[in-house]
C-alpha atoms as a PDB file:
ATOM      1  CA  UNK A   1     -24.375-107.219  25.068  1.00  0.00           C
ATOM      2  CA  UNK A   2     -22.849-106.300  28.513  1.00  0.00           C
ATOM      3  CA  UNK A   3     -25.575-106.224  31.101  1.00  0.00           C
ATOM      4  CA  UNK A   4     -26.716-102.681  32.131  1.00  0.00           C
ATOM      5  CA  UNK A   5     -24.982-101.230  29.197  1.00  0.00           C
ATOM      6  CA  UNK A   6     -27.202 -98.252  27.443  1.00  0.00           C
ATOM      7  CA  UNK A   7     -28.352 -99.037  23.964  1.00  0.00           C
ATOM      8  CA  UNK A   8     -27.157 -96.483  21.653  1.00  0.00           C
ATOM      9  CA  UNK A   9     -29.978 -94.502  19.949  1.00  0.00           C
ATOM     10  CA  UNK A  10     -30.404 -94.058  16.146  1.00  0.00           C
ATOM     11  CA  UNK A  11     -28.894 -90.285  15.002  1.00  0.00           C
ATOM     12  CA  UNK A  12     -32.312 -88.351  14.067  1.00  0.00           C
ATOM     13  CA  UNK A  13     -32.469 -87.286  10.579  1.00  0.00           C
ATOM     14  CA  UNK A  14     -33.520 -84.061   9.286  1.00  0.00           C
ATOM     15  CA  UNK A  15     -36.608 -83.977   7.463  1.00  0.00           C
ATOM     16  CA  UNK A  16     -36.531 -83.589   3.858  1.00  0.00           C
ATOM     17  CA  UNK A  17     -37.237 -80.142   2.228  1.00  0.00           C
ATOM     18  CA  UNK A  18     -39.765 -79.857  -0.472  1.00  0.00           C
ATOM     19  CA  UNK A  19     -37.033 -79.472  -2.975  1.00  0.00           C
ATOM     20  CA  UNK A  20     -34.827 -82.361  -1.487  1.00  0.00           C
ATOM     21  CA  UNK A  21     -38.132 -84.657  -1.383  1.00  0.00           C
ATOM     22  CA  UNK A  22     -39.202 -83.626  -5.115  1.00  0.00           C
ATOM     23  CA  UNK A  23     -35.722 -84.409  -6.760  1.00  0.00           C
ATOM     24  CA  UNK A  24     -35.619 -88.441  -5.136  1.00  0.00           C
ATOM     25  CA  UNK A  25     -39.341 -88.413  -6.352  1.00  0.00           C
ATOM     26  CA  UNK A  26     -38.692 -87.402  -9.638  1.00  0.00           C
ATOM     27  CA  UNK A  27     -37.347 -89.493 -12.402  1.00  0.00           C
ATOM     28  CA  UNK A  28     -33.740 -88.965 -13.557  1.00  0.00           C
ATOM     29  CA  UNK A  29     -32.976 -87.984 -16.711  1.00  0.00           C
ATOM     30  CA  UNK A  30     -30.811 -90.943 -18.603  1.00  0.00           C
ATOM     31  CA  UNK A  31     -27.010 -89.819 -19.045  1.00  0.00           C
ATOM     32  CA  UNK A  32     -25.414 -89.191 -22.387  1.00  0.00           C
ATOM     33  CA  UNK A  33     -23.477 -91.517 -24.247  1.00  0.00           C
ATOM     34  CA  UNK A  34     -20.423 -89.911 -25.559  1.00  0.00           C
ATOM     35  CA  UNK A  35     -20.798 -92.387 -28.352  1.00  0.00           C
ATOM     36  CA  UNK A  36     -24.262 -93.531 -28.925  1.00  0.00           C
ATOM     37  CA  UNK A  37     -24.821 -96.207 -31.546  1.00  0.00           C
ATOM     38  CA  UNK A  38     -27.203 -94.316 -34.323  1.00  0.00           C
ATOM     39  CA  UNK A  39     -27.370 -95.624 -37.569  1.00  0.00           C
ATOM     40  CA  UNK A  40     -25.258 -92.148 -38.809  1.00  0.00           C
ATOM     41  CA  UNK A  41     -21.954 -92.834 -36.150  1.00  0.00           C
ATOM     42  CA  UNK A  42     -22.292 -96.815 -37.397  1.00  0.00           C
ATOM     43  CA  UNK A  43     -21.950 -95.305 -41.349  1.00  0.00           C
ATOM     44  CA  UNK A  44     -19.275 -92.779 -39.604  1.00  0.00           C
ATOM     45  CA  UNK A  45     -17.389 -95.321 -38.096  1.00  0.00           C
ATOM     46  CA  UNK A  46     -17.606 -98.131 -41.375  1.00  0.00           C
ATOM     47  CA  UNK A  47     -16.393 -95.323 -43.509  1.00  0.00           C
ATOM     48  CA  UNK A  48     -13.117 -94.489 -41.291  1.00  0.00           C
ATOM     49  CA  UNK A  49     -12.973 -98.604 -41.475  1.00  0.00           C
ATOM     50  CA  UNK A  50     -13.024 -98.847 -45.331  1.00  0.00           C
ATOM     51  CA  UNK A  51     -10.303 -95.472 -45.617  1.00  0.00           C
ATOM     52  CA  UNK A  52      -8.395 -97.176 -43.453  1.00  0.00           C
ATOM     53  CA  UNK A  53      -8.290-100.662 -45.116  1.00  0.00           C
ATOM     54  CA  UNK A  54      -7.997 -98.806 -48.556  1.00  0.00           C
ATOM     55  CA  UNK A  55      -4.327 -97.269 -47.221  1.00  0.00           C
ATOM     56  CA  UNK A  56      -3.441-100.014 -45.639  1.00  0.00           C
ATOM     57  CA  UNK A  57      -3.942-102.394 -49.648  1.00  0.00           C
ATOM     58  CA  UNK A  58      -2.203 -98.959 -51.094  1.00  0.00           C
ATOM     59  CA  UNK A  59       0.960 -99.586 -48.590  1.00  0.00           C
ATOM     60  CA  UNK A  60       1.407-103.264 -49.379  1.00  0.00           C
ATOM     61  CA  UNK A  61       0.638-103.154 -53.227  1.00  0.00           C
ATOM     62  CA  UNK A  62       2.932-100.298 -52.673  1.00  0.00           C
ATOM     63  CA  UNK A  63       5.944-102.429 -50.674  1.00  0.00           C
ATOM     64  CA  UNK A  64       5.214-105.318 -53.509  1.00  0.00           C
ATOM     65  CA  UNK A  65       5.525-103.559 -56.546  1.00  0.00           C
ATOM     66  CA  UNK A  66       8.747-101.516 -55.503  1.00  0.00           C
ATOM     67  CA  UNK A  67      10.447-105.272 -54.365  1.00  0.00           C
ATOM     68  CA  UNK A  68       9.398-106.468 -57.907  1.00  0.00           C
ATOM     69  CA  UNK A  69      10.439-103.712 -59.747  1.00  0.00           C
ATOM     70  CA  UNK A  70      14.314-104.605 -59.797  1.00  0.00           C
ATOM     71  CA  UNK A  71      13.805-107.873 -60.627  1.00  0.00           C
ATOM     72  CA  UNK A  72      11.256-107.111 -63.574  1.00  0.00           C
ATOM     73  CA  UNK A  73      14.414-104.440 -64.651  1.00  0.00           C
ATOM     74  CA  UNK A  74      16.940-107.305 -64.204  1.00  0.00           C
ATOM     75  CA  UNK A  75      14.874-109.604 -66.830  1.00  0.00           C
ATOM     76  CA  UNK A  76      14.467-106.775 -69.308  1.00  0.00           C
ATOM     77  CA  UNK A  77      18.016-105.510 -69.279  1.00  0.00           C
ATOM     78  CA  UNK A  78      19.510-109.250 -69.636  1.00  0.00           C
ATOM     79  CA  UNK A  79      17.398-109.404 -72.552  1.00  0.00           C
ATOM     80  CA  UNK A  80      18.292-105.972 -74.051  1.00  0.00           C
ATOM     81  CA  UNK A  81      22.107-106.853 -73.727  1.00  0.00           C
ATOM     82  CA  UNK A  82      21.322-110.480 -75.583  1.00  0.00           C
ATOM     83  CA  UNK A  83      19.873-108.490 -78.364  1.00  0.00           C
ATOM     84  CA  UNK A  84      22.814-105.906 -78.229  1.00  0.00           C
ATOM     85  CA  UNK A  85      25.958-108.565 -77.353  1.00  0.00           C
ATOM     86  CA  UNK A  86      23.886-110.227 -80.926  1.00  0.00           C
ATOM     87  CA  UNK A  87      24.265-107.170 -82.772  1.00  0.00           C
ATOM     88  CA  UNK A  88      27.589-106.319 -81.954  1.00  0.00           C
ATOM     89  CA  UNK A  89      29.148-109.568 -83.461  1.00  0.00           C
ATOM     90  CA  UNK A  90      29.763-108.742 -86.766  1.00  0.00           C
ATOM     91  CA  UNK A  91      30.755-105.092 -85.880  1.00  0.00           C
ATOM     92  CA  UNK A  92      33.885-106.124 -84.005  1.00  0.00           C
ATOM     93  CA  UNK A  93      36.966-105.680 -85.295  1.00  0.00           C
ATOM     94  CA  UNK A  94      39.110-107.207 -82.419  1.00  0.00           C
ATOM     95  CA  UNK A  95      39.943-111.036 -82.217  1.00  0.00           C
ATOM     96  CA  UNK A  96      39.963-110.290 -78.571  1.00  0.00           C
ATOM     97  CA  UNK A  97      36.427-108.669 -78.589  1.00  0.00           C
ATOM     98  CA  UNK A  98      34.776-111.106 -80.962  1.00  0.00           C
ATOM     99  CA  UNK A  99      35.725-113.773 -78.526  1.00  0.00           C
ATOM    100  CA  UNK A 100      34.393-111.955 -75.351  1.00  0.00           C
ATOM    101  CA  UNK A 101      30.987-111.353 -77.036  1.00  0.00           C
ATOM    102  CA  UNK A 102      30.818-114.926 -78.310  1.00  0.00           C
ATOM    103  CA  UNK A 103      31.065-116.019 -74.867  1.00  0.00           C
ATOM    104  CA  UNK A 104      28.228-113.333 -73.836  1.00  0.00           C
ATOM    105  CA  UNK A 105      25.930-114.560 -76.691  1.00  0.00           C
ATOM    106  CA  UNK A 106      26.458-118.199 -74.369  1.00  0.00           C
ATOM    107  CA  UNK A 107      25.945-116.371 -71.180  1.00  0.00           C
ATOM    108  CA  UNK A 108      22.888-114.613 -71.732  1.00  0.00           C
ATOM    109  CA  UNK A 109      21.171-117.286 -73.989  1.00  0.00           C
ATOM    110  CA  UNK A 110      21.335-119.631 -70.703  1.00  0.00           C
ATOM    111  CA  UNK A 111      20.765-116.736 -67.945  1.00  0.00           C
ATOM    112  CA  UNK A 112      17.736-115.568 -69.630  1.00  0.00           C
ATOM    113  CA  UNK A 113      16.677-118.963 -70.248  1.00  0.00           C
ATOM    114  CA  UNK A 114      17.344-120.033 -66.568  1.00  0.00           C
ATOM    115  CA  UNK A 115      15.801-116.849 -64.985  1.00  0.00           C
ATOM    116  CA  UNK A 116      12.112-118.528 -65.280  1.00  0.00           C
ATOM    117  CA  UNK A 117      12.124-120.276 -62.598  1.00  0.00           C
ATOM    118  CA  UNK A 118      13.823-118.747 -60.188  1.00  0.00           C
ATOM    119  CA  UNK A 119      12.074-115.346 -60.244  1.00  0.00           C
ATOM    120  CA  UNK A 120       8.248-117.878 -60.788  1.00  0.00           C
ATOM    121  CA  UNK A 121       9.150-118.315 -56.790  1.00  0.00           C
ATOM    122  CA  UNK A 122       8.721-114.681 -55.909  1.00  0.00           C
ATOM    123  CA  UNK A 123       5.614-114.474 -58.248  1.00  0.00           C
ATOM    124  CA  UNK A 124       6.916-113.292 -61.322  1.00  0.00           C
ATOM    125  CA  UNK A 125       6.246-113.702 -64.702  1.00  0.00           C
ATOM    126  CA  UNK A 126       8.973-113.210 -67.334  1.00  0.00           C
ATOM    127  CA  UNK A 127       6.790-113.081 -70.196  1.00  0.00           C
ATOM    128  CA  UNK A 128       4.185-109.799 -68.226  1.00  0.00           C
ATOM    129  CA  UNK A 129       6.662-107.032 -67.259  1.00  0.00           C
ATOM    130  CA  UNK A 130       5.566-103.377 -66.843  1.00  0.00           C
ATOM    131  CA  UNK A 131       5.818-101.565 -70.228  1.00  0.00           C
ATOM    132  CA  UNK A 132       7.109 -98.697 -68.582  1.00  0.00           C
ATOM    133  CA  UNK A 133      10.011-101.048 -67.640  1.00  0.00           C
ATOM    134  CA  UNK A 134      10.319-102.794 -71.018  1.00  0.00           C
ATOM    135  CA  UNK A 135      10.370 -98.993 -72.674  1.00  0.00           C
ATOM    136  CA  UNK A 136      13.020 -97.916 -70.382  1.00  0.00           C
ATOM    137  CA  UNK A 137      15.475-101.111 -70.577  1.00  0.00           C
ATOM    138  CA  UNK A 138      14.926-101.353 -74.405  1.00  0.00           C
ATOM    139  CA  UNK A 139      18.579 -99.653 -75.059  1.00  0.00           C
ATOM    140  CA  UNK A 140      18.013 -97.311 -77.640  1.00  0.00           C
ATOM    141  CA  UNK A 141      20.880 -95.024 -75.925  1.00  0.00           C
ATOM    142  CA  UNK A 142      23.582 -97.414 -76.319  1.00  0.00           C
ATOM    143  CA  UNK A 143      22.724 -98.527 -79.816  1.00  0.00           C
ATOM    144  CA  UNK A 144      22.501 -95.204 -80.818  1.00  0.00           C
ATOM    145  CA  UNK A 145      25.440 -94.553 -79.326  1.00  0.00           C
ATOM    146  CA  UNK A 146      26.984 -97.927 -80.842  1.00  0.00           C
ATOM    147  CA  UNK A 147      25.943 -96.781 -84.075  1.00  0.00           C
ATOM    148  CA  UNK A 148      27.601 -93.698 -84.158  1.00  0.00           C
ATOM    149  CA  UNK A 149      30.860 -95.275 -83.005  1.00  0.00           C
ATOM    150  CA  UNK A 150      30.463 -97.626 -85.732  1.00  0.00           C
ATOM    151  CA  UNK A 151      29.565 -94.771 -88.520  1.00  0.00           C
ATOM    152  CA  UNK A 152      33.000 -93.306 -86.913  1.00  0.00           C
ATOM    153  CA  UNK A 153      35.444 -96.172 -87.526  1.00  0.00           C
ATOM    154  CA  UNK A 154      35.759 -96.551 -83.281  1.00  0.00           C
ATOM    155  CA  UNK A 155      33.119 -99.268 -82.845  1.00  0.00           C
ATOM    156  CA  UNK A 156      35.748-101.851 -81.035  1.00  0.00           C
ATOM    157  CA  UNK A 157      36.333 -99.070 -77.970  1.00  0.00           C
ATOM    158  CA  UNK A 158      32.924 -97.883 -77.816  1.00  0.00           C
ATOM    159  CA  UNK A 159      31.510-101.596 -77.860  1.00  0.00           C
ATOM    160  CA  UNK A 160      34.050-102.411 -74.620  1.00  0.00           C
ATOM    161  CA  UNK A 161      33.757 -99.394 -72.981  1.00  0.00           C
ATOM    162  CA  UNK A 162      29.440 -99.653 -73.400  1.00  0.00           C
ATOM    163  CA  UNK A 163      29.409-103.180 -72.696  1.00  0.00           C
ATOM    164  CA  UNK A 164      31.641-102.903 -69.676  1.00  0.00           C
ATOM    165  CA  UNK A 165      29.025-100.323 -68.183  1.00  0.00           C
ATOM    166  CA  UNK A 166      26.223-102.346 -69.171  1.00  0.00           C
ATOM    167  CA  UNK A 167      27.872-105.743 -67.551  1.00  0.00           C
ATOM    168  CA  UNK A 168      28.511-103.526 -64.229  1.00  0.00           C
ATOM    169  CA  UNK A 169      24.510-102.517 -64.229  1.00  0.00           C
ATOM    170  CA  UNK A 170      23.239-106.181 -64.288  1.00  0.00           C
ATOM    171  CA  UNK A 171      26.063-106.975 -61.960  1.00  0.00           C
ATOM    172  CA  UNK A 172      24.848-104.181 -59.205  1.00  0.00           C
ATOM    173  CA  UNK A 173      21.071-105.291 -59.450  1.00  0.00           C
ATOM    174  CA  UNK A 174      21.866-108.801 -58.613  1.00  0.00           C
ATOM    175  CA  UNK A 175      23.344-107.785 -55.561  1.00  0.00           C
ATOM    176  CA  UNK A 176      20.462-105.883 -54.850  1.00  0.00           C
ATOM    177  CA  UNK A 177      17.913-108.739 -55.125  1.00  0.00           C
ATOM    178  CA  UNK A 178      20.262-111.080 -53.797  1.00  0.00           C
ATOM    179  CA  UNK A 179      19.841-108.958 -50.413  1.00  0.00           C
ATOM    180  CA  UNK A 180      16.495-108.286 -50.833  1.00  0.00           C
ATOM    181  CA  UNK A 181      14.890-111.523 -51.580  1.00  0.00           C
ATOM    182  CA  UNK A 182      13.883-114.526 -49.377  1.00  0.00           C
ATOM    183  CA  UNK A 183      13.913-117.325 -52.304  1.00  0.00           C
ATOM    184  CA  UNK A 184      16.587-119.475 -51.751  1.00  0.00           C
ATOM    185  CA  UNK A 185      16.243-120.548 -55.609  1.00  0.00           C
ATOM    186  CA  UNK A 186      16.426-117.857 -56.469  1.00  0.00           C
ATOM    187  CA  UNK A 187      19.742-116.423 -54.353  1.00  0.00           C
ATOM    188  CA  UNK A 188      21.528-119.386 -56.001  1.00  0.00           C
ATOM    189  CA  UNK A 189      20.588-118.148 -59.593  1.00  0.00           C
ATOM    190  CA  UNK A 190      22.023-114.864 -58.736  1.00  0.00           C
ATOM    191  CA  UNK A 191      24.550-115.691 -57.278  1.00  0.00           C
ATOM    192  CA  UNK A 192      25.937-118.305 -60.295  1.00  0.00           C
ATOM    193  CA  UNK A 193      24.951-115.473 -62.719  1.00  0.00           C
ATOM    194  CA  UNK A 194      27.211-113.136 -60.919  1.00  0.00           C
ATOM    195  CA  UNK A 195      29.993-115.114 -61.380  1.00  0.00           C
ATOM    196  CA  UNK A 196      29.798-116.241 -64.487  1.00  0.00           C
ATOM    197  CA  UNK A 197      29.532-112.662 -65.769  1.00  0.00           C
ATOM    198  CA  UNK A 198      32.041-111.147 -63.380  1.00  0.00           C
ATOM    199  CA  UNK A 199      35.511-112.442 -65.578  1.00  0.00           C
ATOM    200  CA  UNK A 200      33.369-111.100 -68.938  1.00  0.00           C
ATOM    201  CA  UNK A 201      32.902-107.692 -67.364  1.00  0.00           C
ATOM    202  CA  UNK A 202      36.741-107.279 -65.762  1.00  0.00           C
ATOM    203  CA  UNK A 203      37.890-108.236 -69.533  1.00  0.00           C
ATOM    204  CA  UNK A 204      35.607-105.429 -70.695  1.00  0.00           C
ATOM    205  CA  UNK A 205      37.126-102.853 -68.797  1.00  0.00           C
ATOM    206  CA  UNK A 206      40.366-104.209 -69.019  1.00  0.00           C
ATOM    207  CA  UNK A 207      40.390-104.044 -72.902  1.00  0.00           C
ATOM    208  CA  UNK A 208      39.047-100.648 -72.683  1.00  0.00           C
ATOM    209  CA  UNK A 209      41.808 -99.262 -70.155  1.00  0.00           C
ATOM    210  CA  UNK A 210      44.162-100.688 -72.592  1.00  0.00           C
ATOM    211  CA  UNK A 211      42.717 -99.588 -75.594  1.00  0.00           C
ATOM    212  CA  UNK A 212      40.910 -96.156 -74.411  1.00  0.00           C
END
């Protein structure tokens, strides 16, 4: 402090009113929670939780199913054809035709054979499709259809120009798995299939340009 220098005074205060006093007296009220804990917002709350996790088990089983589904399609149409490439046989009239399907009978006895394993790395099971898959890949429209041509003396175009459509089904769902699917196994399965069937299905369509 500087000598002679004034010390300052303290600013006087007003005095309290009555009211003012009373309110600092008085004991305040606790604020609201916007939340507050009960035992009915915890139930809330869990509820929302479970939806939640309920849609969320929906969306993946969901995702799952729909990236199985073409590969449960591609096990029961290769086994549909083997039945129908079986039939056919002794139906065929052409040297050229009887020769094709012999080498299908070959094909899809080792394909369908081979698929096991491949598709066991992506979890599934050969022998457990969906019936609603098995019913709708059993063929009934093409050996109907096969049938009739047969009935009609025009088996031998209906057979190539069937078969060739057939081939060209099996050939477009391997490419879609083959993009779809992370097993390497099973990329290389597809991928040998493919082109193995390929010549089988261009000889198809050939004879029945030729022939149609």
């Amino acid at each position: 402090m500087y000598p002679n220098q004034p010390t300052p005074q303290p600013t006087p205060q007003p005095p309290l009113q009555p009211v003012d006093y009373l309110n600092q007296i008085s004991p305040q009220a606790p604020k609201k929670q916007l939340f507050s804990l009960t035992p009915k917002f915890l139930i809330f709350v869990g509820g929302i939780l479970v939806i939640l996790v309920l849609i969320l088990v929906g969306v993946v089983n969901s995702i799952a199913a729909s990236q199985k589904e073409p590969m449960q399609k591609l096990v029961a149409r290769l086994a549909t054809t083997e039945t129908i490439a079986i039939g056919a046989q002794d139906n065929l009239k052409s040297s050229e035709l009887r020769s094709l399907n012999s080498n299908l009978k070959i094909y899809f006895t080792n394909t369908n054979r081979d698929i096991a394993e491949p598709l066991s790395t992506v979890n599934i099971d050969v022998t457990e499709l969906n019936e609603s898959i098995k019913k709708a890949e059993a063929g009934e429209d093409i050996s109907s259809r096969l049938e009739n041509a047969r009935l009609n003396a025009v088996y031998d175009r209906t057979y190539a120009r069937e078969m060739a459509y057939q081939l060209a089904t099996i050939m477009t769902l391997m490419q879609q798995i083959y993009g779809s699917t992370g097993s390497e196994s099973l990329k290389t399965y597809l991928n040998s299939a493919y082109e193995n069937l390929e010549p089988t299905q261009k000889a198809l369509e050939d004879f029945n340009a030729a022939n149609g």
